[in-house]
N, C-alpha and C. Protein backbone atom coordinates (compact mmCIF):
# COMPACT_ATOMS: atom_id res chain seq x y z
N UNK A 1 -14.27 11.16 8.61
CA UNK A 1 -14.25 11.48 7.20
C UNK A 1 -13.18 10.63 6.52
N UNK A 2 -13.37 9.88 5.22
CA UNK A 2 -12.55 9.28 4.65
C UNK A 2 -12.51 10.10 3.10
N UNK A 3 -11.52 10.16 2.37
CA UNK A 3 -11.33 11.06 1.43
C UNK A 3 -10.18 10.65 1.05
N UNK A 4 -10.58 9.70 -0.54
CA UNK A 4 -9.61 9.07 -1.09
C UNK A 4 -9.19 10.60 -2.42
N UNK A 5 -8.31 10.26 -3.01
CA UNK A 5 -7.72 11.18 -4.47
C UNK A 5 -6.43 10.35 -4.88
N UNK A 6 -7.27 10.20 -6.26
CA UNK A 6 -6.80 9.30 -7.40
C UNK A 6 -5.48 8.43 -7.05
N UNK A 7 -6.76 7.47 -6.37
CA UNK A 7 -5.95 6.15 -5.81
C UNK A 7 -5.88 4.84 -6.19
N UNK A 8 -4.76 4.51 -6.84
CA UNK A 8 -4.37 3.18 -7.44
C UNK A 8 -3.44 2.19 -6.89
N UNK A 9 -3.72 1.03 -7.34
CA UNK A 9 -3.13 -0.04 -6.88
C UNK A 9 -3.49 -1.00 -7.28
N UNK A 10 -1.71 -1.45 -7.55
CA UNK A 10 -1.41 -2.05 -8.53
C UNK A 10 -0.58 -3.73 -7.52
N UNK A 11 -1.31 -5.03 -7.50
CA UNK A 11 -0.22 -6.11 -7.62
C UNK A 11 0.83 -6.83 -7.85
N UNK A 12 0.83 -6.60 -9.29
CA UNK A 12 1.24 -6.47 -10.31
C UNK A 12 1.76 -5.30 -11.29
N UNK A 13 2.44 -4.72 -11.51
CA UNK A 13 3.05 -3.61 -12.20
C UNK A 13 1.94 -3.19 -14.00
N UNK A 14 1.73 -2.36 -13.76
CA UNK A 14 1.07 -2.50 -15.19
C UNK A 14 -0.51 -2.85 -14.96
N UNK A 15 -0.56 -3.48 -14.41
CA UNK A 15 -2.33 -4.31 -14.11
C UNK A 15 -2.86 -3.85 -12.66
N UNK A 16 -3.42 -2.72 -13.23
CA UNK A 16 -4.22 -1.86 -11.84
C UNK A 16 -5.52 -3.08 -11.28
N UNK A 17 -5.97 -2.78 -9.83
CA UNK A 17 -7.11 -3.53 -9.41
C UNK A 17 -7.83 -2.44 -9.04
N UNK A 18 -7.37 -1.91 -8.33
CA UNK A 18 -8.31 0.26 -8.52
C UNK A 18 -7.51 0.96 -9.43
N UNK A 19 -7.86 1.49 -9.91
CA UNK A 19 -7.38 2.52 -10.72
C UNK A 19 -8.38 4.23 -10.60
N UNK A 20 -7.62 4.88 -9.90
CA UNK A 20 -7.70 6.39 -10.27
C UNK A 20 -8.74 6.40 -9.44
N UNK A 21 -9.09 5.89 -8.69
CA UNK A 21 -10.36 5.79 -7.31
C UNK A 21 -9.89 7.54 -6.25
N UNK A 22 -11.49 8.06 -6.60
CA UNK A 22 -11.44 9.01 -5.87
C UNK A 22 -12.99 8.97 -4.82
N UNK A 23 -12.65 9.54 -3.98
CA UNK A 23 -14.44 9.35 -3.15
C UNK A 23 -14.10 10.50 -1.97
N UNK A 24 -15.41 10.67 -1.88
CA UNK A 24 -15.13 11.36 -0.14
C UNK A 24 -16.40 11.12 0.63
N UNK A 25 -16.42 10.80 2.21
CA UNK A 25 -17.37 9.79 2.80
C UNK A 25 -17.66 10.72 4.17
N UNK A 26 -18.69 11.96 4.18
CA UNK A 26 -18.93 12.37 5.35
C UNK A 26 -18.79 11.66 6.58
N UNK A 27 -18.60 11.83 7.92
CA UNK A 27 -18.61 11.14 9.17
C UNK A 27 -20.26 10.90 9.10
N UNK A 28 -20.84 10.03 9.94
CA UNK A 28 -21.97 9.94 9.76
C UNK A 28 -22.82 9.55 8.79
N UNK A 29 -22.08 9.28 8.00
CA UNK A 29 -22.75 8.74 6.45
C UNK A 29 -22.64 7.15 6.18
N UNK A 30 -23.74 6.41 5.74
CA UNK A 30 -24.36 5.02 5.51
C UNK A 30 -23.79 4.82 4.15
N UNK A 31 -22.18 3.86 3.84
CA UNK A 31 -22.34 3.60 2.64
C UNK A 31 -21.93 2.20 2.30
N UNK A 32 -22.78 1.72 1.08
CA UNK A 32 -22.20 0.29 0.42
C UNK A 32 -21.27 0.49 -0.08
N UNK A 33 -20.31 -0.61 -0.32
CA UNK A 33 -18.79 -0.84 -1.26
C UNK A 33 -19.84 -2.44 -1.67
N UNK A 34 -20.23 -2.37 -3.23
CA UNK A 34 -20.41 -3.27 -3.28
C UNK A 34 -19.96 -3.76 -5.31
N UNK A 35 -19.66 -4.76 -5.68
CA UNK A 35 -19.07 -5.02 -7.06
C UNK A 35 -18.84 -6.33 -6.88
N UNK A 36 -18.23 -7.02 -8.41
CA UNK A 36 -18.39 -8.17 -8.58
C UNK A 36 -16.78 -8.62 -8.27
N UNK A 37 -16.78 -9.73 -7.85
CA UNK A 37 -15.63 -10.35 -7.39
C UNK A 37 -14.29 -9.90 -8.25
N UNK A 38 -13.57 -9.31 -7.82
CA UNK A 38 -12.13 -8.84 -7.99
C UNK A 38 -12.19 -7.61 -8.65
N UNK A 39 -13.10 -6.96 -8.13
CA UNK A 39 -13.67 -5.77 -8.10
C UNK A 39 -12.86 -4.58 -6.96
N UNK A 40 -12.07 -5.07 -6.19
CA UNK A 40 -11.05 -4.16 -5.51
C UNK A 40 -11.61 -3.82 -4.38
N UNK A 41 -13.00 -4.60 -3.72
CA UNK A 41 -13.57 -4.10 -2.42
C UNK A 41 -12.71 -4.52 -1.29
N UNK A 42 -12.00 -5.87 -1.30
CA UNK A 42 -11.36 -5.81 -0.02
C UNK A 42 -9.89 -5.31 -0.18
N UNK A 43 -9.51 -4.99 -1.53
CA UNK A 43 -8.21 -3.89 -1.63
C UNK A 43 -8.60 -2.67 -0.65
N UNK A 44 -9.22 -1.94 -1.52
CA UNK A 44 -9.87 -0.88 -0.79
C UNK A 44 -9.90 -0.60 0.86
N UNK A 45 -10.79 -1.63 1.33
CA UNK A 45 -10.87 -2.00 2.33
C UNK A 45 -9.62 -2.13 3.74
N UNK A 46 -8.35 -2.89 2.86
CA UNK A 46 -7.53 -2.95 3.51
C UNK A 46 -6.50 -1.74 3.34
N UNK A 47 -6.91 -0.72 2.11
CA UNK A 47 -6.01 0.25 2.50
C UNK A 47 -6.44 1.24 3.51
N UNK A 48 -7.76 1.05 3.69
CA UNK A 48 -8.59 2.12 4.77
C UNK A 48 -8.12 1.56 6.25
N UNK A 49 -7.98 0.57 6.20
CA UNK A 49 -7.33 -0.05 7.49
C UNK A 49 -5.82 -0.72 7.88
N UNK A 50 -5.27 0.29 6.77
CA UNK A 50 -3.66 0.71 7.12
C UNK A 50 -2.97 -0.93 6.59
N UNK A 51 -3.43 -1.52 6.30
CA UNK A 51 -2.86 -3.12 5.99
C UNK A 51 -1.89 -3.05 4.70
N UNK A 52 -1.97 -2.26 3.57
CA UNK A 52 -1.48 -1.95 2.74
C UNK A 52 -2.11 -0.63 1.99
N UNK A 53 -0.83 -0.31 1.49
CA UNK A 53 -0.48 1.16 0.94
C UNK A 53 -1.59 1.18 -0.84
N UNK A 54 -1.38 2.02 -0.91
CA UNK A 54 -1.45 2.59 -2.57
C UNK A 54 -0.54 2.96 -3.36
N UNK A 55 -0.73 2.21 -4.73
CA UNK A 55 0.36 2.42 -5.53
C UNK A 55 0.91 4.05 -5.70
N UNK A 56 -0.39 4.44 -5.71
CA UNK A 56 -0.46 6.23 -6.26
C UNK A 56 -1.72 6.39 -5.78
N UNK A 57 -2.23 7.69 -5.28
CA UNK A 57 -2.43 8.87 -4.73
C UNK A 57 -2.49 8.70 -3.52
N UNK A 58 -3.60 9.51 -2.96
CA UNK A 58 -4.07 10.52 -1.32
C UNK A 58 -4.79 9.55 -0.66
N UNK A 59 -4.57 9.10 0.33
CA UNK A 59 -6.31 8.65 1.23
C UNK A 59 -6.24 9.81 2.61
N UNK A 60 -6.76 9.46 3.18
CA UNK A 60 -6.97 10.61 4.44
C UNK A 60 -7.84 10.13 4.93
N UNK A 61 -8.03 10.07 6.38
CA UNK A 61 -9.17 9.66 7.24
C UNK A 61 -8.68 10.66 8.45
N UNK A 62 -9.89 11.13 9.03
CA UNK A 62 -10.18 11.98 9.53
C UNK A 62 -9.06 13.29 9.16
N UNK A 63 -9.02 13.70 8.39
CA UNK A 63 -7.98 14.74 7.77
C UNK A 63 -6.37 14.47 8.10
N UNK A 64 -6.10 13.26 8.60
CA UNK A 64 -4.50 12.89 8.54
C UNK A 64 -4.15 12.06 7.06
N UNK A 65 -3.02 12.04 6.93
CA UNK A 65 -2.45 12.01 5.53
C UNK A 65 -2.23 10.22 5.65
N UNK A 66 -2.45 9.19 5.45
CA UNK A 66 -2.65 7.94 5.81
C UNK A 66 -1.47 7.23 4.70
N UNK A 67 -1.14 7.95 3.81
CA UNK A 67 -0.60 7.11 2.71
C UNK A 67 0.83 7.89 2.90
């Protein structure tokens, strides 16, 4: 289970690339991340895989507190 809450991140101070991103992703569940270039998919991406943090809020994968 992945289960983001209102998660931002920011490069740059002031100039969000996600902004306020919330989701939640059953185990077992088929999903696209898909948008137009600088669209925040491999942000995203790399905060799900611990590479970098969030400016502000929650992520969680498998119910541990990740952020």
């Amino acid at each position: 289970m992945i289960r983001c809450n209102h998660v931002t991140h920011e490069y740059v101070p002031g100039k969000p690339v996600i902004d306020n991103l919330s989701l939640h992703l059953e185990p077992g569940s088929f999903t696209f991340l898909i948008g137009s270039s600088g669209a925040g998919k491999s942000t995203l991406l790399s905060m799900l895989s611990l590479a970098m943090k969030p400016s502000r809020g929650l992520i969680e994968l498998f119910g541990q507190d990740i952020t």
